[in-house]
Protein backbone atom coordinates (compact mmCIF):
# COMPACT_ATOMS: atom_id res chain seq x y z
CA UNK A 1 0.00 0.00 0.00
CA UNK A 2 2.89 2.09 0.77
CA UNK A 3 4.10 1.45 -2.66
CA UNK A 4 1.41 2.09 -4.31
CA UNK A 5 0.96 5.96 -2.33
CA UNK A 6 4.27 6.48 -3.37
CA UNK A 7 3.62 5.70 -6.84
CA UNK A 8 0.24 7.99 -7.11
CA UNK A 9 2.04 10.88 -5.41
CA UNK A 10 4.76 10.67 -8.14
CA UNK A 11 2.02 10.55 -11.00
CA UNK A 12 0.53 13.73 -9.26
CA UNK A 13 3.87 15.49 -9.28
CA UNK A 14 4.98 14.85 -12.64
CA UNK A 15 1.24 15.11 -14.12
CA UNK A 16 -1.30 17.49 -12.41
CA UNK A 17 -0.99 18.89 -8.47
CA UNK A 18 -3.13 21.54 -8.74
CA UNK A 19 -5.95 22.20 -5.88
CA UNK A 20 -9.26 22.29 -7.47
CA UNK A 21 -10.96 23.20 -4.10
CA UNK A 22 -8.72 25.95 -3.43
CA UNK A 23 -11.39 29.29 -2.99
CA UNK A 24 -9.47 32.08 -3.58
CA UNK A 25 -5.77 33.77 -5.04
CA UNK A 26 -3.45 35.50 -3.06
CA UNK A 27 -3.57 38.98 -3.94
CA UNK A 28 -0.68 39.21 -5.55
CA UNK A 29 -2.15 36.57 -8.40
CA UNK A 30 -5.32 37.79 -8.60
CA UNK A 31 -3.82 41.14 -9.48
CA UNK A 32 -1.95 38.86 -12.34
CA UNK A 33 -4.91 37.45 -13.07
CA UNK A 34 -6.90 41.12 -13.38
CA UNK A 35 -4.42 42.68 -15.49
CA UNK A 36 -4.31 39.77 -18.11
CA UNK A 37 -7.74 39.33 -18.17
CA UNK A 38 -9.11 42.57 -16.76
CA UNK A 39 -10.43 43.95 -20.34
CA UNK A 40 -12.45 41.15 -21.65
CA UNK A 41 -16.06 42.21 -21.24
CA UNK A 42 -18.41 39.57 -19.27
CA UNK A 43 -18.75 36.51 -21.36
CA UNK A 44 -16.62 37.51 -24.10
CA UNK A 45 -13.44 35.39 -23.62
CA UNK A 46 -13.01 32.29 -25.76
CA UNK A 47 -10.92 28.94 -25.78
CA UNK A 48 -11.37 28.00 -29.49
CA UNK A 49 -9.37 24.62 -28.64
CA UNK A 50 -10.63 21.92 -25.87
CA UNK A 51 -10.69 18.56 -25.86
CA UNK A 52 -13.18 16.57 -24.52
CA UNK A 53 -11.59 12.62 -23.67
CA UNK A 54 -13.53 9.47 -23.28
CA UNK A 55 -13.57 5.90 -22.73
CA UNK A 56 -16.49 4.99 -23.17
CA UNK A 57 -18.32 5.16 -20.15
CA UNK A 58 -22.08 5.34 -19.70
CA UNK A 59 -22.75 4.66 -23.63
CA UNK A 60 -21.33 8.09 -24.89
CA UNK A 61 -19.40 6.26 -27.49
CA UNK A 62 -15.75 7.95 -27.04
CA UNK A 63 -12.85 5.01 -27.05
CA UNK A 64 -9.21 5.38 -26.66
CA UNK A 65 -6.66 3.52 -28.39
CA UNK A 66 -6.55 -0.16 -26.58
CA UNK A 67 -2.72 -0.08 -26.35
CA UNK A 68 -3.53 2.47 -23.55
CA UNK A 69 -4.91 -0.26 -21.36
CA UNK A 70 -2.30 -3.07 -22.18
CA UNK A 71 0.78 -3.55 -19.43
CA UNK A 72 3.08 -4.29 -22.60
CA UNK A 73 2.67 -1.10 -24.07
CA UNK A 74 4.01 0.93 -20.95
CA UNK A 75 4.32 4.04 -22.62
CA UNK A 76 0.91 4.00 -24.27
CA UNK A 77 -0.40 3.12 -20.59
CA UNK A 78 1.20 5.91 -18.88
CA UNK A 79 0.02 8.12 -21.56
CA UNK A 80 -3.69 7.36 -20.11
CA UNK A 81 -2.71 7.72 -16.11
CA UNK A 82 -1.45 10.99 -17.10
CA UNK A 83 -4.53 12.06 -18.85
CA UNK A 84 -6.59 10.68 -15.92
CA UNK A 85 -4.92 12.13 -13.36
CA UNK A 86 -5.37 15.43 -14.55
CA UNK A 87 -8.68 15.40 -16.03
CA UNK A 88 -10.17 13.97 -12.43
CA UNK A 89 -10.99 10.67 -14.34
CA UNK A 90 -10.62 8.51 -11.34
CA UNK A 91 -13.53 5.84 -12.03
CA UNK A 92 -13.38 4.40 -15.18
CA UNK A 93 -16.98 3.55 -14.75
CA UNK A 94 -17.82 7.39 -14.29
CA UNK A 95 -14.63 8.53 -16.02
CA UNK A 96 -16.49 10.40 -19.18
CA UNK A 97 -18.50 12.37 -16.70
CA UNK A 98 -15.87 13.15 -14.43
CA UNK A 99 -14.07 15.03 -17.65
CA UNK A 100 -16.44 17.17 -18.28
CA UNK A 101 -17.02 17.98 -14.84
CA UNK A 102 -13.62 18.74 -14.14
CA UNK A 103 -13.33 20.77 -17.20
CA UNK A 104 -16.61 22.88 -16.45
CA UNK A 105 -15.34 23.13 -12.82
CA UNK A 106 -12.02 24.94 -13.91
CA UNK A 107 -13.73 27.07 -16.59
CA UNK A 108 -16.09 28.53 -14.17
CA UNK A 109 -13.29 29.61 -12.05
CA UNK A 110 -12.52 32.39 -14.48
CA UNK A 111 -13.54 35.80 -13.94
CA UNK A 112 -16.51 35.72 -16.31
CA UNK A 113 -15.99 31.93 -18.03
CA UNK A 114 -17.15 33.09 -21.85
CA UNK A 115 -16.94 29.95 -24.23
CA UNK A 116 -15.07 27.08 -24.72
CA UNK A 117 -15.14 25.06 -28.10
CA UNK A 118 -15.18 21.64 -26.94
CA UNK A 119 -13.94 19.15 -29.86
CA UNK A 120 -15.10 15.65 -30.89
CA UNK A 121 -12.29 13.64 -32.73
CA UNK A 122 -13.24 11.93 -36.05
CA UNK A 123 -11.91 8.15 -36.42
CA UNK A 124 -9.14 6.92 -38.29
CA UNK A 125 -10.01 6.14 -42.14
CA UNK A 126 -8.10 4.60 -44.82
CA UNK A 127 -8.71 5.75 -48.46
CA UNK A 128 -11.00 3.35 -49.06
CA UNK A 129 -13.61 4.23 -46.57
CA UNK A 130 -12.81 1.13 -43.65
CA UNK A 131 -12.82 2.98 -40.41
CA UNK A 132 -8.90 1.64 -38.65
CA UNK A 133 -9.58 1.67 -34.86
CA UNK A 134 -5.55 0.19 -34.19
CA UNK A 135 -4.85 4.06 -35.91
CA UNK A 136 -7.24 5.75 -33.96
CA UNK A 137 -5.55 7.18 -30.64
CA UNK A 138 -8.68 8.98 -29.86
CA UNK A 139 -11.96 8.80 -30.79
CA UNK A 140 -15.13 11.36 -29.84
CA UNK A 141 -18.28 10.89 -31.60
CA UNK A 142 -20.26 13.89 -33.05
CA UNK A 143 -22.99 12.98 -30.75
CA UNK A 144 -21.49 13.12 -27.57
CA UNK A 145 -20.19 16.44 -28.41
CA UNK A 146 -23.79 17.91 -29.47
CA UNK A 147 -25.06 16.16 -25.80
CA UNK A 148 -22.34 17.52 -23.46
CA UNK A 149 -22.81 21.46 -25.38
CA UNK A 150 -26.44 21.09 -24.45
CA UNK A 151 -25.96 19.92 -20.79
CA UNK A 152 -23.65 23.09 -20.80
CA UNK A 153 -25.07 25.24 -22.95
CA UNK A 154 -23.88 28.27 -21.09
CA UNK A 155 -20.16 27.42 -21.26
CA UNK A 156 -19.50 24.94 -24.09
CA UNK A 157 -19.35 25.57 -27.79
CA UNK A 158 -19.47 21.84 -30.01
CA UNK A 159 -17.39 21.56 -32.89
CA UNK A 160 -17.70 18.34 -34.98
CA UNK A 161 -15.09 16.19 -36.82
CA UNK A 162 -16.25 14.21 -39.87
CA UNK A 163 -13.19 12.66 -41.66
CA UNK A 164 -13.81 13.32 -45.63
CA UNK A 165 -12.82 9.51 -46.68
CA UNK A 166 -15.75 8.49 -44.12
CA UNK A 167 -18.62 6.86 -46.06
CA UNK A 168 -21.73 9.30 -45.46
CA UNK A 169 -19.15 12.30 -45.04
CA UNK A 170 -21.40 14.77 -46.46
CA UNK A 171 -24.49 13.77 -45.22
CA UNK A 172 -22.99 13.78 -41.22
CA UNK A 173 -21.43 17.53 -42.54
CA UNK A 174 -24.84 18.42 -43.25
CA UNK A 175 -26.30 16.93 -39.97
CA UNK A 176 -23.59 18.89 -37.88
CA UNK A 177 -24.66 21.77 -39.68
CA UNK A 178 -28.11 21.31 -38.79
CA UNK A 179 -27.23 20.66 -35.02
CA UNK A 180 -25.37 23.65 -34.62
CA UNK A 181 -21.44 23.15 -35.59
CA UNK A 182 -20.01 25.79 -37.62
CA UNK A 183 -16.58 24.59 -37.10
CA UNK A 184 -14.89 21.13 -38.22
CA UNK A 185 -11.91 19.93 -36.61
CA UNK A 186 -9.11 17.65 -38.40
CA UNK A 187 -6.03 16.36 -37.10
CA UNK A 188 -4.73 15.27 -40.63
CA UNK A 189 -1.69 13.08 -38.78
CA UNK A 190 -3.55 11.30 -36.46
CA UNK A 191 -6.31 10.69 -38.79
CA UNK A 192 -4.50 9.37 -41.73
CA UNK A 193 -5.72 12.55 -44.33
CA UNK A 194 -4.55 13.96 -46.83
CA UNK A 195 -5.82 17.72 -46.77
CA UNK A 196 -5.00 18.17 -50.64
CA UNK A 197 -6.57 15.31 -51.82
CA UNK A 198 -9.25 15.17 -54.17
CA UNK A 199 -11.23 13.23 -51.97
CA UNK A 200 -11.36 16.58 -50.02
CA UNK A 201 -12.62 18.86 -52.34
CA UNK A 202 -16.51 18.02 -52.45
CA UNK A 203 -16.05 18.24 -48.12
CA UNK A 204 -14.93 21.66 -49.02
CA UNK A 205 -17.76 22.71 -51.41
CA UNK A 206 -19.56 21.79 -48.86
CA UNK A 207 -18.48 23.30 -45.96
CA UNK A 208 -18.60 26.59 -47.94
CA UNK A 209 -22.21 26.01 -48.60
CA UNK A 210 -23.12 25.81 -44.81
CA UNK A 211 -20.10 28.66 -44.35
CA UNK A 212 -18.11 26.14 -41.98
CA UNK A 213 -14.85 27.13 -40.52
CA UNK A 214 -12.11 24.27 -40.65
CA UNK A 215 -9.90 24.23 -37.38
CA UNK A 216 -6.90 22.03 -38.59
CA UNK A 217 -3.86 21.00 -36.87
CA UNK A 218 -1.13 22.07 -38.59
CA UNK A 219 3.11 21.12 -37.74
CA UNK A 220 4.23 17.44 -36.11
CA UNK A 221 2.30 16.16 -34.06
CA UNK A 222 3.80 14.86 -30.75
CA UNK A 223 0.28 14.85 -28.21
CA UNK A 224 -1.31 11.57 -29.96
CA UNK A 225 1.18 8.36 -31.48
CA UNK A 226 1.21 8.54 -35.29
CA UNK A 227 3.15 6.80 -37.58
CA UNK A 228 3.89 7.73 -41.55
CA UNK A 229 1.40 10.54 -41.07
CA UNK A 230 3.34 13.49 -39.70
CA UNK A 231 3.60 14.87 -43.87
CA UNK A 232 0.04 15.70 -43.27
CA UNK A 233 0.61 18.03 -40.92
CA UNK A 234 2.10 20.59 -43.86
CA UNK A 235 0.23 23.46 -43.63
CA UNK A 236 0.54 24.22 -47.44
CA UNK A 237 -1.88 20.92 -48.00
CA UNK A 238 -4.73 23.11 -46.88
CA UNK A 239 -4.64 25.68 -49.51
CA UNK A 240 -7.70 23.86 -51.67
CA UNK A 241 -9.62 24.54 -48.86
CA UNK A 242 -8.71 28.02 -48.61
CA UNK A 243 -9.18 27.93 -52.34
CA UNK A 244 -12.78 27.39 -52.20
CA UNK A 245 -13.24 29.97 -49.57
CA UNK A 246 -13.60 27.79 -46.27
CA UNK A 247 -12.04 29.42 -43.57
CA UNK A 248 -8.98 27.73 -41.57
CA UNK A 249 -7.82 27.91 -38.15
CA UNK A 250 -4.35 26.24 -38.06
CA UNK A 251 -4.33 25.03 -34.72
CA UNK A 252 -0.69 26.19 -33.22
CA UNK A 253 0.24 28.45 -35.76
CA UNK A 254 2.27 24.99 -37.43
CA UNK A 255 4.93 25.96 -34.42
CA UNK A 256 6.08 22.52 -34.47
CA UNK A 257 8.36 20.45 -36.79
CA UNK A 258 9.60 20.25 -39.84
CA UNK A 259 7.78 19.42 -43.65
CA UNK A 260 8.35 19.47 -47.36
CA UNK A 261 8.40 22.75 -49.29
CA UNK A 262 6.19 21.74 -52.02
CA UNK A 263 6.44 24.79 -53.71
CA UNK A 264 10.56 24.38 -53.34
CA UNK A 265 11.44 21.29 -54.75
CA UNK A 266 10.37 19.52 -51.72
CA UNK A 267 12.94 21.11 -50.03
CA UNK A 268 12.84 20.30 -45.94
CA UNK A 269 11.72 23.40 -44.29
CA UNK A 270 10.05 24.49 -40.68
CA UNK A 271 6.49 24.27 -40.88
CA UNK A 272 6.22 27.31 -39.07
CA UNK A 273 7.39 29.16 -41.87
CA UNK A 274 4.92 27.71 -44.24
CA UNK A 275 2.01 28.69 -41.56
CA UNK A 276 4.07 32.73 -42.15
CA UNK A 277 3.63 32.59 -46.01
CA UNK A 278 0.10 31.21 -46.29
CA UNK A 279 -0.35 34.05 -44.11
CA UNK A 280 1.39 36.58 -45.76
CA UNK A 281 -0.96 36.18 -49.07
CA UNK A 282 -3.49 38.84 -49.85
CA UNK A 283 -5.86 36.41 -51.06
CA UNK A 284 -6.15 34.58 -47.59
CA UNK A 285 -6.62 37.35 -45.50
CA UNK A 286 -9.85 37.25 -43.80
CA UNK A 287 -9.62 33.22 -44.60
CA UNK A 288 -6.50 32.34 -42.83
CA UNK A 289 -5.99 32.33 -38.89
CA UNK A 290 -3.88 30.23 -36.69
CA UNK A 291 -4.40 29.23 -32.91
CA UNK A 292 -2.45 29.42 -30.34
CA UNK A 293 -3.48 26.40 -28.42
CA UNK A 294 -0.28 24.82 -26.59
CA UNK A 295 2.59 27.60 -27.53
CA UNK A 296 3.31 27.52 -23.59
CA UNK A 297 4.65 24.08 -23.47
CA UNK A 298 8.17 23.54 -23.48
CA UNK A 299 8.74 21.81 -27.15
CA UNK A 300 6.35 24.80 -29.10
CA UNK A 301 7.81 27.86 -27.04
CA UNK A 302 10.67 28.75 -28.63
CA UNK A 303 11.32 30.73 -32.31
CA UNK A 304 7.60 30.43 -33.31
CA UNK A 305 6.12 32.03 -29.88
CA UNK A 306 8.50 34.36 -30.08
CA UNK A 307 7.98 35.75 -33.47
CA UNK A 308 3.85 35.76 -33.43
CA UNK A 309 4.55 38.16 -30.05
CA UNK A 310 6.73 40.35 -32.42
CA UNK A 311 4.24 40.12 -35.45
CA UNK A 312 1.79 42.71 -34.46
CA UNK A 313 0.31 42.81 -37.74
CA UNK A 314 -0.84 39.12 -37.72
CA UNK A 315 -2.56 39.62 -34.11
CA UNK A 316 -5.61 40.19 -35.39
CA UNK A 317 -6.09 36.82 -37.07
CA UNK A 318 -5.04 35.30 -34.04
CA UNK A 319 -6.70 33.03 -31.47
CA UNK A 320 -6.69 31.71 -28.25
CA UNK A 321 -6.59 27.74 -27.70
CA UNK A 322 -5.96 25.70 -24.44
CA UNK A 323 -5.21 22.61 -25.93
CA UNK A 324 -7.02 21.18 -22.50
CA UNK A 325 -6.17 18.95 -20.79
CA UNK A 326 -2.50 18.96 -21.99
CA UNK A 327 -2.02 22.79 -20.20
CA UNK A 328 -2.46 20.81 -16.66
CA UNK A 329 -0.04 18.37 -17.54
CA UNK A 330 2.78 19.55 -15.21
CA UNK A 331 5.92 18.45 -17.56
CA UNK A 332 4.53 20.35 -20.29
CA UNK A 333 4.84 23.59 -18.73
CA UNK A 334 8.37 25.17 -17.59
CA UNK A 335 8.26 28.34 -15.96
CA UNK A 336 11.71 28.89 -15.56
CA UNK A 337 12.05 28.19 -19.07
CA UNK A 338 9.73 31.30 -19.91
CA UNK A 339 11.66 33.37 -17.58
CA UNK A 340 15.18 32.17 -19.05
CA UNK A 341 13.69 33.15 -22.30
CA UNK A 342 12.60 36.26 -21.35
CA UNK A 343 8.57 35.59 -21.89
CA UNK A 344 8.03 36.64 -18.57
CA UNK A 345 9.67 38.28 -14.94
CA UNK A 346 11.26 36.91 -12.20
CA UNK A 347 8.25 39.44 -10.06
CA UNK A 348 5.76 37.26 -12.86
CA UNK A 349 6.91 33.75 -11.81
CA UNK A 350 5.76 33.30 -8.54
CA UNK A 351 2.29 34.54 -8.59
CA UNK A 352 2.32 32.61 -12.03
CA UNK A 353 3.02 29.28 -10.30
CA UNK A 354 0.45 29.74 -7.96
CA UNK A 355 -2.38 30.20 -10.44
CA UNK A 356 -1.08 27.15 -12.21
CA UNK A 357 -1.46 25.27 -9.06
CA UNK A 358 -4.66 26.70 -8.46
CA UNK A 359 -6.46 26.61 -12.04
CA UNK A 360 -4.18 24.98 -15.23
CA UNK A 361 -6.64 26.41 -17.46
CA UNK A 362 -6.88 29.89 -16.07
CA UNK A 363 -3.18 29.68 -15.93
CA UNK A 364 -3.15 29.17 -19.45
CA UNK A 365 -5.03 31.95 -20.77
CA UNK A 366 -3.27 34.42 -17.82
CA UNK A 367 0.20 33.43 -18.89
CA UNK A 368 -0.06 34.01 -22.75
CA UNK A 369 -1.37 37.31 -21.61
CA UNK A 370 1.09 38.06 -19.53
CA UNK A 371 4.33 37.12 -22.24
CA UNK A 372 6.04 39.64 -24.17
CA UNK A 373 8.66 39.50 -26.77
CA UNK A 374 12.04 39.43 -25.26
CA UNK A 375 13.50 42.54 -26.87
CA UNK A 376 10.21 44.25 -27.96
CA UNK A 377 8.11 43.85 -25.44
CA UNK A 378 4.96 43.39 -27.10
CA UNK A 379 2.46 40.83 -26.37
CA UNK A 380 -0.81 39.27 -27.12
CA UNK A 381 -3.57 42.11 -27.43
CA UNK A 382 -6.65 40.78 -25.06
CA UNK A 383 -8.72 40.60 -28.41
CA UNK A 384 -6.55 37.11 -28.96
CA UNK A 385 -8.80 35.71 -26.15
CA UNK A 386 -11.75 37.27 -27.05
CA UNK A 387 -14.97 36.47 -29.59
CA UNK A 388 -13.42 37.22 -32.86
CA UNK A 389 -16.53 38.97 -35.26
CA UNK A 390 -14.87 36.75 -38.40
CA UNK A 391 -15.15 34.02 -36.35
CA UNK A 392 -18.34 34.44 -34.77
CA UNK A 393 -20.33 36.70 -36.41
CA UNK A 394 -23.53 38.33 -34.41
């Protein structure tokens, strides 16, 4: 038994420690928290990036990959105590619930909460329309997403994922269209896509139709395991979409890893830079935005964090993403990196710390608002975290 406290008290440590119960901020914090977040009128923030994680339990359909459960695959297994450790998932019998619940708890700790787009996860598919549950890390079904947005109706925001090689693709766009999703979410690596292919275009045509907004990740993916996919993380894959007007949200600005230039002889290249040039077109301004859902973590915030805070120009076509639950995933997250970097103060640390401790997901939003660009100290303007008009219109 002793083992096994020692164990669970190294899991907390290394995964999530922070004090849910805890009522209040010291006052230095809360004057962190004010000053970050001070602006944003009531009910106007937004998290454009949250996952919602599953296994299944009372019927919601959700499933993670099996190798997750299976003593031989270690890694795959620790993967799962991490994400149930800091997601409060400590019944697997009531472990969907206790998500969402955990997630609602820590949004409603905000000042005023605003929205959070809460993501289902399309299945893998193979060209040929067979659904490939061994390549599936992660599964969330439209359904469950539409149910848990009207439970919460006041906090969450659904966003579907239907994967274009799917048989029925069109017909479930249309249905999430009907149900209320205006965005679609991809994650070409994990999902075995090809963003370029002609399979894709009649998904575009008709996302345009019901004036859809694709939110894409974009850059290597390192969250979920893939394998052979990582090329479809290249942001330049997305331009038919952009092509036939559908708005895209690259989800992480494409901060992470390195692709093929297509447009260079296939040159190697950071994908970050690809992310700069499809933004730097005329023709995809007011099409073309990027997220900034896990730029805090220590892997994604170096030279791409660091230039967005110096591109004032591209702010506006910026938004704010959690990436939940991997923000309360201790390891992730380096403070004294940040500082060493010059992100933020050795004054900002400490009170920065504490929110983390108190509220990952507060933390999250309170730190990106609180970073500035090393030499020119400018930062994110509070209209990163707020409802964005081309976005959301009235």
């Amino acid at each position: 038994m002793e083992e096994a406290s020692k164990a669970g008290s190294l899991l907390t440590a290394v995964a999530g420690n922070y004090d849910v119960a805890k009522k209040e901020l010291s006052s230095e914090a809360q004057l962190l928290v004010d000053n970050a977040l001070g602006e944003i009128p009531g009910g106007a923030y937004r998290d454009h990036h949250a996952h919602i994680i599953g296994v299944g339990a009372g019927g919601t359909g959700c499933y993670l990959n099996k190798k997750m459960f299976q003593w031989w695959h270690p890694f795959m297994q620790l993967k799962y105590e991490v994400l149930a450790n800091v997601s409060g998932m400590t019944d697997k019998n009531k472990a969907d619930q206790q998500y969402v619940e955990r997630l609602a708890a820590l949004a409603h700790k905000f000042p005023s909460p605003g929205k959070i787009y809460i993501l289902a996860m399309a299945e893998h598919f193979s060209k040929k329309g067979q659904a490939k549950k061994s390549k599936t890390q992660l599964h969330v079904p439209n359904n469950y997403i539409l149910q848990v947005a009207r439970q919460h109706k006041d906090l969450f925001v659904p966003v579907g994922s239907v994967h274009p090689y799917q048989p029925g693709a069109l017909e479930e766009l249309d249905r999430c269209a009907e149900s209320g999703c205006r965005i679609i979410k991809w994650l070409p690596n994990e999902m075995g896509m090809d963003p370029s292919s002609q399979l894709c275009i009649p998904f575009y045509r008709k996302m345009q139709q019901h004036k859809m907004i694709l939110l894409a990740h974009t850059g290597k993916e390192e969250a979920l395991h893939t394998t052979g996919y990582q090329i479809y993380g290249n942001p330049l894959l997305l331009r038919p979409a952009l092509d036939t007007g559908v708005k895209v949200i690259m989800a992480h600005c494409a901060g992470l890893g390195v692709n093929l230039d297509l447009d260079n002889k296939n040159k190697p290249i950071k994908t970050f830079n690809l992310f700069l040039r499809l933004m730097e077109k005329e023709e995809y301004k007011g099409l073309l935005f990027g997220d900034i859902a896990a730029m805090l973590q220590i892997n994604r915030s170096g030279a791409a964090l660091k230039h967005l805070l110096m591109r004032t120009d591209l702010h506006p076509r910026l938004l704010q993403g959690s990436d939940y639950p991997l923000p309360a995933i201790n390891f992730n997250i380096s403070l004294a990196i940040l500082q060493q970097r010059g992100y933020i103060s050795k004054d900002e640390r400490k009170p920065l710390k504490e929110i983390y401790k108190y509220n990952p997901l507060l933390f999250d939003a309170v730190c990106k608002r609180t970073l500035q660009h090393p030499e020119y100290k400018t930062r994110f303007p509070v209209s990163v975290f707020m409802k964005n008009p081309l976005i959301e219109p009235e």
